[in-house]
PDB file of N, CA and C in Angstrom:
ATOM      1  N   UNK A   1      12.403  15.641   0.772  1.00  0.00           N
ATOM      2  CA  UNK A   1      12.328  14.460   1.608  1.00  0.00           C
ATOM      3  C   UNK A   1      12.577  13.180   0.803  1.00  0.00           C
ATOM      4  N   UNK A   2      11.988  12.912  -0.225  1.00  0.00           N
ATOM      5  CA  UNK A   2      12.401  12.211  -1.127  1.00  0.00           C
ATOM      6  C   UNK A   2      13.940  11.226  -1.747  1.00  0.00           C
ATOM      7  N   UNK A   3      14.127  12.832  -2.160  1.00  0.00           N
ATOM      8  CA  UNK A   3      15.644  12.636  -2.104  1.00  0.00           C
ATOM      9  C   UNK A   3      16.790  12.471  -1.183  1.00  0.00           C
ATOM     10  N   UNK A   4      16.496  12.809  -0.061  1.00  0.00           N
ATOM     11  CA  UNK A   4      16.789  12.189   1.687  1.00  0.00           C
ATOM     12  C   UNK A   4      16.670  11.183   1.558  1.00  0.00           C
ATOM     13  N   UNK A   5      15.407  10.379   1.634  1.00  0.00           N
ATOM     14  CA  UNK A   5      15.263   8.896   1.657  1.00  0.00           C
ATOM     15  C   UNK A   5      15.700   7.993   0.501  1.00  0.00           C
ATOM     16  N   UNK A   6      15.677   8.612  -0.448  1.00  0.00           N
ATOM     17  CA  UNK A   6      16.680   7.782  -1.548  1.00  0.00           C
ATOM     18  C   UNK A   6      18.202   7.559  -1.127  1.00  0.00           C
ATOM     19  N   UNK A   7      18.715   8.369  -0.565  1.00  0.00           N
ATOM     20  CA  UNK A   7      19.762   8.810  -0.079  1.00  0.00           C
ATOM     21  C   UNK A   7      20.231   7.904   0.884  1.00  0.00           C
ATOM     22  N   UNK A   8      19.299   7.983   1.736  1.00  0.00           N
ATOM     23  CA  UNK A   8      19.185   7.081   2.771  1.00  0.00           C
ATOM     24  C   UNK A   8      19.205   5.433   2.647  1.00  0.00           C
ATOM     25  N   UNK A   9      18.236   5.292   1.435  1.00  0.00           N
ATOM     26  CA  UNK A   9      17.613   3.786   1.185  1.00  0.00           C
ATOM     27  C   UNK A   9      18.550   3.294   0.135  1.00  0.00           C
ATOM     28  N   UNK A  10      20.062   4.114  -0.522  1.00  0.00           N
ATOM     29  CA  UNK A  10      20.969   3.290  -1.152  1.00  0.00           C
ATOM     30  C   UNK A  10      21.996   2.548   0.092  1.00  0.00           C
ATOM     31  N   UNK A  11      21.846   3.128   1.269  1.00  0.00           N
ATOM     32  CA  UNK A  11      22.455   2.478   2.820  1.00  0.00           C
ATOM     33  C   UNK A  11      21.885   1.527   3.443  1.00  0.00           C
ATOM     34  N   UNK A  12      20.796   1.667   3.358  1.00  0.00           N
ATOM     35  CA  UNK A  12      19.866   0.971   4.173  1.00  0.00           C
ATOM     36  C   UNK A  12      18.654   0.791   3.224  1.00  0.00           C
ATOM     37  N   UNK A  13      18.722  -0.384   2.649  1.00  0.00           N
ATOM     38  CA  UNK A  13      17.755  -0.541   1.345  1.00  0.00           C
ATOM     39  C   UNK A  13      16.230  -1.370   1.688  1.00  0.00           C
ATOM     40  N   UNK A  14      15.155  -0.714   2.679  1.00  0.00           N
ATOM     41  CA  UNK A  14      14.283  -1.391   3.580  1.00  0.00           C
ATOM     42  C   UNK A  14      13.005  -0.285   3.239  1.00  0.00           C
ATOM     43  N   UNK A  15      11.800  -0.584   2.856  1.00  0.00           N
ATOM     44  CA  UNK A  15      10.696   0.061   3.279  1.00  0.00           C
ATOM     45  C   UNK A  15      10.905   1.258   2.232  1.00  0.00           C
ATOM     46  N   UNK A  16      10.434   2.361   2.328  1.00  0.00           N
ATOM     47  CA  UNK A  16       9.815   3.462   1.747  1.00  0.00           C
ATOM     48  C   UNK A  16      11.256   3.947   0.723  1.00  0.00           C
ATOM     49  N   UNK A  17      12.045   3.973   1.906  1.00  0.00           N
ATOM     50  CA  UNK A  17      13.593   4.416   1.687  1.00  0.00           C
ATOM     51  C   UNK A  17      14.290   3.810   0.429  1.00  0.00           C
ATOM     52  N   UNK A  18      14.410   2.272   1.113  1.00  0.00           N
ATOM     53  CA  UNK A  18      14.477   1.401  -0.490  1.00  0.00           C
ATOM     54  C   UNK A  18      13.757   1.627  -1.712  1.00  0.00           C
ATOM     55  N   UNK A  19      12.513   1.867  -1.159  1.00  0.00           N
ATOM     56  CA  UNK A  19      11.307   2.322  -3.009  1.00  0.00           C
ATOM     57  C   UNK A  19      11.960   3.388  -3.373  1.00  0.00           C
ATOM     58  N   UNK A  20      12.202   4.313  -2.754  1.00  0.00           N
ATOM     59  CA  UNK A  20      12.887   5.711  -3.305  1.00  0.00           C
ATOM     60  C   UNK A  20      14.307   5.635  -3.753  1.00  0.00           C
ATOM     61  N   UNK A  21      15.168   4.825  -3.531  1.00  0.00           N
ATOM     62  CA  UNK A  21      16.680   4.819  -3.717  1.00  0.00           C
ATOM     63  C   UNK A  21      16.213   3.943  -5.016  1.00  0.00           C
ATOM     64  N   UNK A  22      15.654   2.861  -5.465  1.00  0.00           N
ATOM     65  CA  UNK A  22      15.253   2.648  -6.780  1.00  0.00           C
ATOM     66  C   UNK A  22      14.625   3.851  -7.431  1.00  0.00           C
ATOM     67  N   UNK A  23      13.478   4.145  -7.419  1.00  0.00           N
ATOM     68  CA  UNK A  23      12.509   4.947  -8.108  1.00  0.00           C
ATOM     69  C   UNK A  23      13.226   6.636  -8.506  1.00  0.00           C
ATOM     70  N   UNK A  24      13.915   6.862  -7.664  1.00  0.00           N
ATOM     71  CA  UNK A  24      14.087   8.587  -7.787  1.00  0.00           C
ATOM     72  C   UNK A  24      15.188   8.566  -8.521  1.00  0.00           C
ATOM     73  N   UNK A  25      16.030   7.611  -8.960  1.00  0.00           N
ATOM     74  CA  UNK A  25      17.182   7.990 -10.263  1.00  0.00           C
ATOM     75  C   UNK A  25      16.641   6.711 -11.238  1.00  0.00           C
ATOM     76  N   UNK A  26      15.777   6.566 -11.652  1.00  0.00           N
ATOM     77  CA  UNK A  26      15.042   5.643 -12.972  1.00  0.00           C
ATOM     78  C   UNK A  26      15.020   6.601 -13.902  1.00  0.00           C
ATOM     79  N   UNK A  27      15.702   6.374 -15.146  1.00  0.00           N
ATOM     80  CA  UNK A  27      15.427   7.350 -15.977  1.00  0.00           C
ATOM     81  C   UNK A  27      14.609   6.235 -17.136  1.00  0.00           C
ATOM     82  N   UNK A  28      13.337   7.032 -17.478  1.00  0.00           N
ATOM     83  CA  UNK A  28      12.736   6.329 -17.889  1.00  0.00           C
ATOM     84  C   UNK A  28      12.769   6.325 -19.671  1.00  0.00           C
ATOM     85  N   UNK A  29      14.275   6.894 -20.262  1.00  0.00           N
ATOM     86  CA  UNK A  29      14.139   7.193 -21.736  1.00  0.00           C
ATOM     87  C   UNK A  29      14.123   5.990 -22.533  1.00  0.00           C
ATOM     88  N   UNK A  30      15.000   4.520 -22.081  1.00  0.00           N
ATOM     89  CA  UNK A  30      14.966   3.071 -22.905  1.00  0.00           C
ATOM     90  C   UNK A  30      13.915   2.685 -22.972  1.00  0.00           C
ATOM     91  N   UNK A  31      12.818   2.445 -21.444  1.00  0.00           N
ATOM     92  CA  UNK A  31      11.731   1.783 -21.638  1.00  0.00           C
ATOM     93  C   UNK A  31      10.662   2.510 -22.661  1.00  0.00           C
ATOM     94  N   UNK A  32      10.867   4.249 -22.465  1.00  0.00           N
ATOM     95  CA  UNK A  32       9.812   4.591 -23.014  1.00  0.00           C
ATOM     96  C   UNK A  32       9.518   4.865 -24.517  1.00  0.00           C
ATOM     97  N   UNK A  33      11.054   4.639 -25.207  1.00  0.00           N
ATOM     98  CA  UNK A  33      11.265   4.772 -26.727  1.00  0.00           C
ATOM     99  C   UNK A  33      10.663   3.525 -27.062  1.00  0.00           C
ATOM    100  N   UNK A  34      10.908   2.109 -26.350  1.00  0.00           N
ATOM    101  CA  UNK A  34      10.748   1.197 -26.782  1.00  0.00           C
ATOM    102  C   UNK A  34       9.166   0.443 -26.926  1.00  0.00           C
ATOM    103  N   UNK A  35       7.945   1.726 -26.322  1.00  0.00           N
ATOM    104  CA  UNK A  35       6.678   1.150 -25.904  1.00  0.00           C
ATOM    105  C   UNK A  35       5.793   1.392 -27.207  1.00  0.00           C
ATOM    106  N   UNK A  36       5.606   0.553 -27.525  1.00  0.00           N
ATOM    107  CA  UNK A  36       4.807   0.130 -28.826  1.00  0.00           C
ATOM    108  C   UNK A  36       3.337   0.541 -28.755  1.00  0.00           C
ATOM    109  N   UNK A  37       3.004   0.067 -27.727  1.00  0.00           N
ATOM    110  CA  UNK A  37       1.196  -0.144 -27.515  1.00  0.00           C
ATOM    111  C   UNK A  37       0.767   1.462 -26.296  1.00  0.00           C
ATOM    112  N   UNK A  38      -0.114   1.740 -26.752  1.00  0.00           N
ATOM    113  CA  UNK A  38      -0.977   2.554 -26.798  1.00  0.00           C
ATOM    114  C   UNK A  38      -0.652   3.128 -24.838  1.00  0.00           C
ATOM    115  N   UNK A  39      -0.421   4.423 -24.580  1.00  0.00           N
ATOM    116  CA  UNK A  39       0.564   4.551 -22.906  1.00  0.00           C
ATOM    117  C   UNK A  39      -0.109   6.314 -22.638  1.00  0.00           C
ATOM    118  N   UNK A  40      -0.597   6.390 -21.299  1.00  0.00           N
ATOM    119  CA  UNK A  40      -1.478   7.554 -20.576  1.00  0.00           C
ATOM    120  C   UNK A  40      -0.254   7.503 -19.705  1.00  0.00           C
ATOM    121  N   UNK A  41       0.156   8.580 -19.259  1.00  0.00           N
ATOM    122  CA  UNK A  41       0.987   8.871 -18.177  1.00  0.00           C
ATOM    123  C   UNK A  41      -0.220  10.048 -17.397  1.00  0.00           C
ATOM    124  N   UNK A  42      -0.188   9.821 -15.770  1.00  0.00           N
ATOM    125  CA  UNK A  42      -1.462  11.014 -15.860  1.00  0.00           C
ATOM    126  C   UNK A  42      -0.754  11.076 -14.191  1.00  0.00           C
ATOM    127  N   UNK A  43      -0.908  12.994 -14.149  1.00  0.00           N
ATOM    128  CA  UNK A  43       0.072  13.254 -12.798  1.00  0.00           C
ATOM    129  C   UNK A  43      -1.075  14.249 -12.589  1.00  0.00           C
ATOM    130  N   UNK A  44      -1.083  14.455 -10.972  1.00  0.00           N
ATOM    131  CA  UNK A  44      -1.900  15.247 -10.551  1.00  0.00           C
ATOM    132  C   UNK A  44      -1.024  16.544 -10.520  1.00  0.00           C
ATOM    133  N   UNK A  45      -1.766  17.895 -10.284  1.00  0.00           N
ATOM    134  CA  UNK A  45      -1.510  19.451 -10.751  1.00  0.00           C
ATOM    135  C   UNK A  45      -0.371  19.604  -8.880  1.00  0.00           C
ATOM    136  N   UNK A  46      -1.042  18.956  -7.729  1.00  0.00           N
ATOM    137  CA  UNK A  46      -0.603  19.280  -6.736  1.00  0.00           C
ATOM    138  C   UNK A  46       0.285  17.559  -6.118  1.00  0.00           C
ATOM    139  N   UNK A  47       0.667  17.085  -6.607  1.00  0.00           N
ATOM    140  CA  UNK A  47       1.314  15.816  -5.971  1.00  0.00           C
ATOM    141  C   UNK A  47       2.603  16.324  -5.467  1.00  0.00           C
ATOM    142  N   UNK A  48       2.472  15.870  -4.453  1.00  0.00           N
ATOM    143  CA  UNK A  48       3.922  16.111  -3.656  1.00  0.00           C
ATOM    144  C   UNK A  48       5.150  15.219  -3.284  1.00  0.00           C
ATOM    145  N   UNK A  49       4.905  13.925  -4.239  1.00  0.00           N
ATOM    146  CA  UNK A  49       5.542  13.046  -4.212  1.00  0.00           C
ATOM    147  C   UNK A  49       5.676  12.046  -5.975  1.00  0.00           C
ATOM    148  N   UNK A  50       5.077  13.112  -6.665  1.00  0.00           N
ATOM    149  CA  UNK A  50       5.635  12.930  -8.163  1.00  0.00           C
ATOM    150  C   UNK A  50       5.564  13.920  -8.648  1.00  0.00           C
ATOM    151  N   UNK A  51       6.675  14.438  -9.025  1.00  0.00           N
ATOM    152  CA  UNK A  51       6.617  15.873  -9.540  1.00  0.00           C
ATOM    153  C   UNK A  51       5.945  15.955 -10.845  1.00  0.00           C
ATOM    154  N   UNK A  52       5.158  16.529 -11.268  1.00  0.00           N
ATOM    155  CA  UNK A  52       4.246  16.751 -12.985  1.00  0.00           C
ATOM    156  C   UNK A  52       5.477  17.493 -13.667  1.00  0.00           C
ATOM    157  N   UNK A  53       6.211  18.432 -13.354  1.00  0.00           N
ATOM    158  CA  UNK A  53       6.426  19.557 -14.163  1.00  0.00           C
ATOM    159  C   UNK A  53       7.913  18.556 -14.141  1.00  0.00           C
ATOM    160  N   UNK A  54       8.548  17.912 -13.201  1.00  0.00           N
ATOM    161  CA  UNK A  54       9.865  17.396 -13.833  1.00  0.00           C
ATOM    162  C   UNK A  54       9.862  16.140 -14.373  1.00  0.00           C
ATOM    163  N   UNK A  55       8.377  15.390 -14.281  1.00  0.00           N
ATOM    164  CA  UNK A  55       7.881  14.314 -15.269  1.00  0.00           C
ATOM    165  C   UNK A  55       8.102  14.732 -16.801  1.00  0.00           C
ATOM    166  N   UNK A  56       6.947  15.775 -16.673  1.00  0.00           N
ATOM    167  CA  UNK A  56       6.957  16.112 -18.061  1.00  0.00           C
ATOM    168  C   UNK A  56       7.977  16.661 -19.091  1.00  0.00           C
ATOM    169  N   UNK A  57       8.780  17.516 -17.988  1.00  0.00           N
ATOM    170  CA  UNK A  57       9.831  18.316 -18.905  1.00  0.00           C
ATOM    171  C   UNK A  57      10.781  16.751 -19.387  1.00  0.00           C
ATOM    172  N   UNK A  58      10.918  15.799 -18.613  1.00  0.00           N
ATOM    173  CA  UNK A  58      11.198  14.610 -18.877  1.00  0.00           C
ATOM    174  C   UNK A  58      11.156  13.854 -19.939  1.00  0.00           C
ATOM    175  N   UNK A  59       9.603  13.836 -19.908  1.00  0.00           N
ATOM    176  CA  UNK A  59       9.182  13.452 -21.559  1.00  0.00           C
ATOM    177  C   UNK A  59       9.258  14.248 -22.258  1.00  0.00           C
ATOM    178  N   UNK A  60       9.044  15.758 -22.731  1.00  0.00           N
ATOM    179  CA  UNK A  60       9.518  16.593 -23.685  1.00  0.00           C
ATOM    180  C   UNK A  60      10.976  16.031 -24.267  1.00  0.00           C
ATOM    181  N   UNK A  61      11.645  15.955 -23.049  1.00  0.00           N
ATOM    182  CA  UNK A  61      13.019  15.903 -23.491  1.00  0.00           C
ATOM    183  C   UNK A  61      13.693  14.650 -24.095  1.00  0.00           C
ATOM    184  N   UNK A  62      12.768  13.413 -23.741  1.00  0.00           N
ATOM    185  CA  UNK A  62      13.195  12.548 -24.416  1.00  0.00           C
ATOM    186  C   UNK A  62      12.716  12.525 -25.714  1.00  0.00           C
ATOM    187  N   UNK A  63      12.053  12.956 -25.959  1.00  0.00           N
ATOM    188  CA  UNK A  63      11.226  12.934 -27.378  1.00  0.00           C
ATOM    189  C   UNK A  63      11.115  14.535 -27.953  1.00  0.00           C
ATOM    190  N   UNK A  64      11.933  14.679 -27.585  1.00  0.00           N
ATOM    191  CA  UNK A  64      12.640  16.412 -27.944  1.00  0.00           C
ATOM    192  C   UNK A  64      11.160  17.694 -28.094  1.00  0.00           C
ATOM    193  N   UNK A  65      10.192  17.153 -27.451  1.00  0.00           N
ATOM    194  CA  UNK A  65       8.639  17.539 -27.836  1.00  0.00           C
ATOM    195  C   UNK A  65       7.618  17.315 -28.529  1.00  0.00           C
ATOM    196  N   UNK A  66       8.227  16.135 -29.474  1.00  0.00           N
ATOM    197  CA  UNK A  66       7.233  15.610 -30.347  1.00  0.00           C
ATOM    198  C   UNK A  66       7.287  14.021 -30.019  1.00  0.00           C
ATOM    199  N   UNK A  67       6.169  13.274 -28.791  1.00  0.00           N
ATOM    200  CA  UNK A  67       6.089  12.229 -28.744  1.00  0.00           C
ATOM    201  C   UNK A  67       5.438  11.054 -29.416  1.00  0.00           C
ATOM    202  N   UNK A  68       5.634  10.388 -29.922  1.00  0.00           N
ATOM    203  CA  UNK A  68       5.045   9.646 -30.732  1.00  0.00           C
ATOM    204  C   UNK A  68       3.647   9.249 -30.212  1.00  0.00           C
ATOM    205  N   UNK A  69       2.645   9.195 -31.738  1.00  0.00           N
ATOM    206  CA  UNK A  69       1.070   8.953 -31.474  1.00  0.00           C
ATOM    207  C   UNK A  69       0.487   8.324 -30.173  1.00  0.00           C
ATOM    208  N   UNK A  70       1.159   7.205 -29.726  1.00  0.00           N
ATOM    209  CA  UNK A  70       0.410   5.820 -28.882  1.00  0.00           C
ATOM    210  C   UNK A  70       1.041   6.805 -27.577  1.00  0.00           C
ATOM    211  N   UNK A  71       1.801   7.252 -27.246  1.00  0.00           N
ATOM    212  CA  UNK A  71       2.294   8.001 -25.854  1.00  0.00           C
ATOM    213  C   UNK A  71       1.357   9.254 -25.617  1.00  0.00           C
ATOM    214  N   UNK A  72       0.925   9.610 -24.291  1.00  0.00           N
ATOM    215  CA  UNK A  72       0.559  10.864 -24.147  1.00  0.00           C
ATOM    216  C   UNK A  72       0.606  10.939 -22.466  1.00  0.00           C
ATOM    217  N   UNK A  73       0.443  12.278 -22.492  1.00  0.00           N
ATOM    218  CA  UNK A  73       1.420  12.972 -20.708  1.00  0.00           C
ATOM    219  C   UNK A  73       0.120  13.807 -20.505  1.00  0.00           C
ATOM    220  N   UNK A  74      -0.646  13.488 -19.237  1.00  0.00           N
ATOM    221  CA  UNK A  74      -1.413  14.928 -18.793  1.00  0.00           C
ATOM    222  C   UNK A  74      -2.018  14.976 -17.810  1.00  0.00           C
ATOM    223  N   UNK A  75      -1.838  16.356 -17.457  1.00  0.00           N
ATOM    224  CA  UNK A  75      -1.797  16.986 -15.622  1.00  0.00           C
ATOM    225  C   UNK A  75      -3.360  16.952 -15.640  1.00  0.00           C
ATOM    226  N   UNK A  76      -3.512  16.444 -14.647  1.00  0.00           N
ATOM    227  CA  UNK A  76      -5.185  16.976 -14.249  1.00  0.00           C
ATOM    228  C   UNK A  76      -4.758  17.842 -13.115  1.00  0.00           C
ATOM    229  N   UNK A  77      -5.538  19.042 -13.469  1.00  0.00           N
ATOM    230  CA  UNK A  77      -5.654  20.653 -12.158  1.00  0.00           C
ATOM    231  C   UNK A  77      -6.181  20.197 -11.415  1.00  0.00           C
ATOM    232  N   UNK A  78      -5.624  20.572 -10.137  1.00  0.00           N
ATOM    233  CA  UNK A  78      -6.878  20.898  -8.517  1.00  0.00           C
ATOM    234  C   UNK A  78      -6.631  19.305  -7.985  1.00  0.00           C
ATOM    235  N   UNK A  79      -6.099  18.218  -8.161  1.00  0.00           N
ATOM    236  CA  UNK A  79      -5.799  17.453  -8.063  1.00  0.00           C
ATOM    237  C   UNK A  79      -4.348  16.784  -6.980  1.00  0.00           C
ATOM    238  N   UNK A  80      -4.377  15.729  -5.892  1.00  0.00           N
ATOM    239  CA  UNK A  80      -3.314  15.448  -5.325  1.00  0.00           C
ATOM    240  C   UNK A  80      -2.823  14.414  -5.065  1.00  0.00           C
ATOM    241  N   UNK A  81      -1.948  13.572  -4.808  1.00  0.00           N
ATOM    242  CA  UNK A  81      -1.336  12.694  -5.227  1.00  0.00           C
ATOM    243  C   UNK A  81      -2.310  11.281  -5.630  1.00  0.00           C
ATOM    244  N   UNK A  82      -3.382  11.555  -5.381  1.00  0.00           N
ATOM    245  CA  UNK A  82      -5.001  10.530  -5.337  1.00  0.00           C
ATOM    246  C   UNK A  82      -5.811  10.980  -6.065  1.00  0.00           C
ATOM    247  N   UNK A  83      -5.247  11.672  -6.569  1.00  0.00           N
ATOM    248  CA  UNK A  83      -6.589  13.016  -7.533  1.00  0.00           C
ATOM    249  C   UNK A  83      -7.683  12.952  -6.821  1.00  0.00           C
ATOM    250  N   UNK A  84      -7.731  13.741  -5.817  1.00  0.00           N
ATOM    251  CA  UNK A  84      -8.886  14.295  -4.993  1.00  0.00           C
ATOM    252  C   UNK A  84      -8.868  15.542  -5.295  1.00  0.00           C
ATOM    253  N   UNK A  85      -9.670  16.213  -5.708  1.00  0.00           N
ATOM    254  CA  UNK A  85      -9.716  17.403  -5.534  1.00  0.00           C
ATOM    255  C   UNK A  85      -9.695  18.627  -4.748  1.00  0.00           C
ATOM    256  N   UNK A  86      -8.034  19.269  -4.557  1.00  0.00           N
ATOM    257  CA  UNK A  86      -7.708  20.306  -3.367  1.00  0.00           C
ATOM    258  C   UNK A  86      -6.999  21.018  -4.206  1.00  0.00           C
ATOM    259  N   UNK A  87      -7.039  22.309  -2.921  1.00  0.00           N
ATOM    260  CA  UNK A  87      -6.987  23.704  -3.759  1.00  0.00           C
ATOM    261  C   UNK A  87      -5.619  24.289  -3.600  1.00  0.00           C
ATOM    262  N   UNK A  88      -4.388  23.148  -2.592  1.00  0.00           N
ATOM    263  CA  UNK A  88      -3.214  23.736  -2.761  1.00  0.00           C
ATOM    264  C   UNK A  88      -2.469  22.453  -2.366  1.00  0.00           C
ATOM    265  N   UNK A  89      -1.002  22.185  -2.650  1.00  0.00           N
ATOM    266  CA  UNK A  89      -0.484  21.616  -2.549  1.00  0.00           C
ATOM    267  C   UNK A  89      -0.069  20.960  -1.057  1.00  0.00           C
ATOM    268  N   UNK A  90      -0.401  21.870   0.154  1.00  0.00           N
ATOM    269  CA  UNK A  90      -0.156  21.289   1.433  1.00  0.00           C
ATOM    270  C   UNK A  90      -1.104  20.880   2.151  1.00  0.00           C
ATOM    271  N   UNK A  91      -2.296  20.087   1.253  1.00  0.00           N
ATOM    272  CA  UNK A  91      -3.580  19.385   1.656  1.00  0.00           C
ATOM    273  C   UNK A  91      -3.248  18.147   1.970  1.00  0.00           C
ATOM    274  N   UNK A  92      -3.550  17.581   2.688  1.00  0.00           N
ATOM    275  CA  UNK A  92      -3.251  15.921   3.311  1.00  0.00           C
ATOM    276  C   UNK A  92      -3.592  15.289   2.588  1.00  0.00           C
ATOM    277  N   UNK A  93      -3.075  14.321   2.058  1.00  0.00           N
ATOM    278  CA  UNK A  93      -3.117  13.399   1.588  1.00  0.00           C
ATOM    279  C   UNK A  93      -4.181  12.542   2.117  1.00  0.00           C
ATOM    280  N   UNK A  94      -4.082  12.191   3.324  1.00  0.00           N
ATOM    281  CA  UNK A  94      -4.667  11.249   4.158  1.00  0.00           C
ATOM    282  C   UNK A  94      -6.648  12.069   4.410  1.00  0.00           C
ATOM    283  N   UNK A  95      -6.606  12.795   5.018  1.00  0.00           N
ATOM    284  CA  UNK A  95      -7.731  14.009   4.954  1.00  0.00           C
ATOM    285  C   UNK A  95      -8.681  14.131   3.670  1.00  0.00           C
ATOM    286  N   UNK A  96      -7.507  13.931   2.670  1.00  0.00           N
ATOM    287  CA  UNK A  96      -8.245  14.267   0.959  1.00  0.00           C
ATOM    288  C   UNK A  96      -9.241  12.725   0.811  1.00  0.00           C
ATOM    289  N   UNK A  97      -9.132  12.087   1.557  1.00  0.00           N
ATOM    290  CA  UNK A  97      -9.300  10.663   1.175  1.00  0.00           C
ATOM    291  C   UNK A  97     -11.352  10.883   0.976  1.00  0.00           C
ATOM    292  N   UNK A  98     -11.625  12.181   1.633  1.00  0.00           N
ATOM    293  CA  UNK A  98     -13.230  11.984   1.805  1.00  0.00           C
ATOM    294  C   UNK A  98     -13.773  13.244   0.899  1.00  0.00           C
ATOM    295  N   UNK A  99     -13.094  13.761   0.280  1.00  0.00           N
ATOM    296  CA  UNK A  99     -12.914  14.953  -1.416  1.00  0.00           C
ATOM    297  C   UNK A  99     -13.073  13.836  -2.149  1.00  0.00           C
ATOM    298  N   UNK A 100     -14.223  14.943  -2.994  1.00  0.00           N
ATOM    299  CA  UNK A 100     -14.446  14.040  -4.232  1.00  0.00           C
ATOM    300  C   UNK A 100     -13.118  13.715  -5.231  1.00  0.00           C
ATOM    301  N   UNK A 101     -13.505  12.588  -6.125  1.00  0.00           N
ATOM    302  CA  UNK A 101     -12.206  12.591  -7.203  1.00  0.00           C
ATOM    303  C   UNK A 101     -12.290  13.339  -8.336  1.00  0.00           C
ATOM    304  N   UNK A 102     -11.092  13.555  -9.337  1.00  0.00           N
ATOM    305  CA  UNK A 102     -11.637  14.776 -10.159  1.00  0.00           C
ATOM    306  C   UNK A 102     -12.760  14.039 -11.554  1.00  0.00           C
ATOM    307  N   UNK A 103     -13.224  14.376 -11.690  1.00  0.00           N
ATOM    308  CA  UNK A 103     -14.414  14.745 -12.904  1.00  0.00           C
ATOM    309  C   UNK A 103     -13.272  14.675 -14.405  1.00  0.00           C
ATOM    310  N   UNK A 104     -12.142  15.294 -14.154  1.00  0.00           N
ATOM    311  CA  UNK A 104     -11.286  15.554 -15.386  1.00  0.00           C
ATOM    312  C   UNK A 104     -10.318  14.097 -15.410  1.00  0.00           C
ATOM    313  N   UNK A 105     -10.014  13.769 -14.288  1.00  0.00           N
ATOM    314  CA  UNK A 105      -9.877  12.216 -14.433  1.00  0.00           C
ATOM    315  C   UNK A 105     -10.189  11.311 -14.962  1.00  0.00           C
ATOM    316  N   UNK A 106     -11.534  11.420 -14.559  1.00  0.00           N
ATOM    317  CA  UNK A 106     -12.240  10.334 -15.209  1.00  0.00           C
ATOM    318  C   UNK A 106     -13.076  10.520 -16.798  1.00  0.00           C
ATOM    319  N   UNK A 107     -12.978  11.461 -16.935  1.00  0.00           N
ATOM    320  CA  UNK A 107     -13.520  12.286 -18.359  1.00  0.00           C
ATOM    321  C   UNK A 107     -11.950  11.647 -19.426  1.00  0.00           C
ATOM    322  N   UNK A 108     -11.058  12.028 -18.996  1.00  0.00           N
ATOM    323  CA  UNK A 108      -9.720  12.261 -19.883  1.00  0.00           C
ATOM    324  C   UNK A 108      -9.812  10.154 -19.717  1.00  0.00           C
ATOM    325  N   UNK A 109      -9.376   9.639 -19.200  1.00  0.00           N
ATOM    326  CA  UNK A 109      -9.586   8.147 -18.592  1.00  0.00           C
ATOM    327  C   UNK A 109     -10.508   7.409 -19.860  1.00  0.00           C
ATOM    328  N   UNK A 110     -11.739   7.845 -19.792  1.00  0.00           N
ATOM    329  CA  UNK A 110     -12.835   7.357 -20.614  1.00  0.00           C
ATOM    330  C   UNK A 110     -12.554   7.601 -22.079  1.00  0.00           C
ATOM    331  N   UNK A 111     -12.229   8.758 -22.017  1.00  0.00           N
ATOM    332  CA  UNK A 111     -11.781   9.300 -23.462  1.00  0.00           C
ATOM    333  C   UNK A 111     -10.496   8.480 -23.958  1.00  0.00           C
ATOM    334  N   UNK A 112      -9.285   8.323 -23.619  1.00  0.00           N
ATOM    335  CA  UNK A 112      -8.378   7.458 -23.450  1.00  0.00           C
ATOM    336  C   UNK A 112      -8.566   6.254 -24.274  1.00  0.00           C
ATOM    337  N   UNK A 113      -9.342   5.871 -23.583  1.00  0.00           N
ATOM    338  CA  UNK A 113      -9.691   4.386 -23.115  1.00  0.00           C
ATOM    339  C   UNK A 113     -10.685   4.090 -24.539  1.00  0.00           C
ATOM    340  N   UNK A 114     -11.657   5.048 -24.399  1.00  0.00           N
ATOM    341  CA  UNK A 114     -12.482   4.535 -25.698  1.00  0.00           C
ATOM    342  C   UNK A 114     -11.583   4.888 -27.362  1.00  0.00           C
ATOM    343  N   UNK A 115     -10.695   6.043 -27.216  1.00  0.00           N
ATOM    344  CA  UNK A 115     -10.240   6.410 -28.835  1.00  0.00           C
ATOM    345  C   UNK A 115      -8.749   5.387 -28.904  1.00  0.00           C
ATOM    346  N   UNK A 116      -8.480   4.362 -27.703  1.00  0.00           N
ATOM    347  CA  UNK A 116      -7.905   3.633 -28.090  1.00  0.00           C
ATOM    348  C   UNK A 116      -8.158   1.548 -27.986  1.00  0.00           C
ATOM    349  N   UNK A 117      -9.611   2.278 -28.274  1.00  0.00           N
ATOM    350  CA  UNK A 117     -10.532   0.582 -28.745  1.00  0.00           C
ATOM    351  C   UNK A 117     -10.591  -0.146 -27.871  1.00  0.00           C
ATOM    352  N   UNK A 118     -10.358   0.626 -26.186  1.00  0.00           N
ATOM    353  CA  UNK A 118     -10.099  -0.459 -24.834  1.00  0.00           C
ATOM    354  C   UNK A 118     -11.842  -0.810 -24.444  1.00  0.00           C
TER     355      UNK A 118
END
């Protein structure tokens, strides 16, 4: 669907369509060689509207697997596009809103945050 509306929103460049006809061909390898200061990328295990596994293979690939110290990439499990905690990928989004948030979120977050002096 995504890629529909990107599709769509390089024609008609308005609303959701437009965010996606920007966002879904951004390749993010200039900005991200060039980031100096201290960077969490954090994708949920079930998001259905950012892929984790073609994020990441992403960053592997720009940094051929070895990303430099201040960068780091990581999936929190059981998690959906809100990191609520659900147990498969065709959980509502909207529904998830009253699921707790994950515990590994905010654990990894804190940790983050404190081993980089924030």
């Amino acid at each position: 669907m995504t890629q529909l509306g990107s599709t769509i929103g390089k024609v008609l460049p308005f609303g959701v369509t437009g965010l996606d006809a920007i966002n879904i061909d951004f390749d993010p390898q200039d900005a991200l060689t060039q980031v100096e200061m201290p960077g969490l990328s954090v994708y949920a295990e079930y998001d259905r509207l950012v892929s984790p596994t073609l994020n990441l293979e992403r960053f592997d690939e720009i940094f051929e697997g070895n990303p430099p110290e201040n960068l780091r990439a990581e999936v929190i499990p059981g998690t959906n596009h809100i990191f609520r905690l659900v147990d498969t990928m065709c959980s509502s989004i909207i529904a998830s809103e009253a699921l707790p948030m994950s515990q590994d979120l905010v654990t990894l977050m804190e940790t983050w945050l404190t081993e980089n002096g924030f």
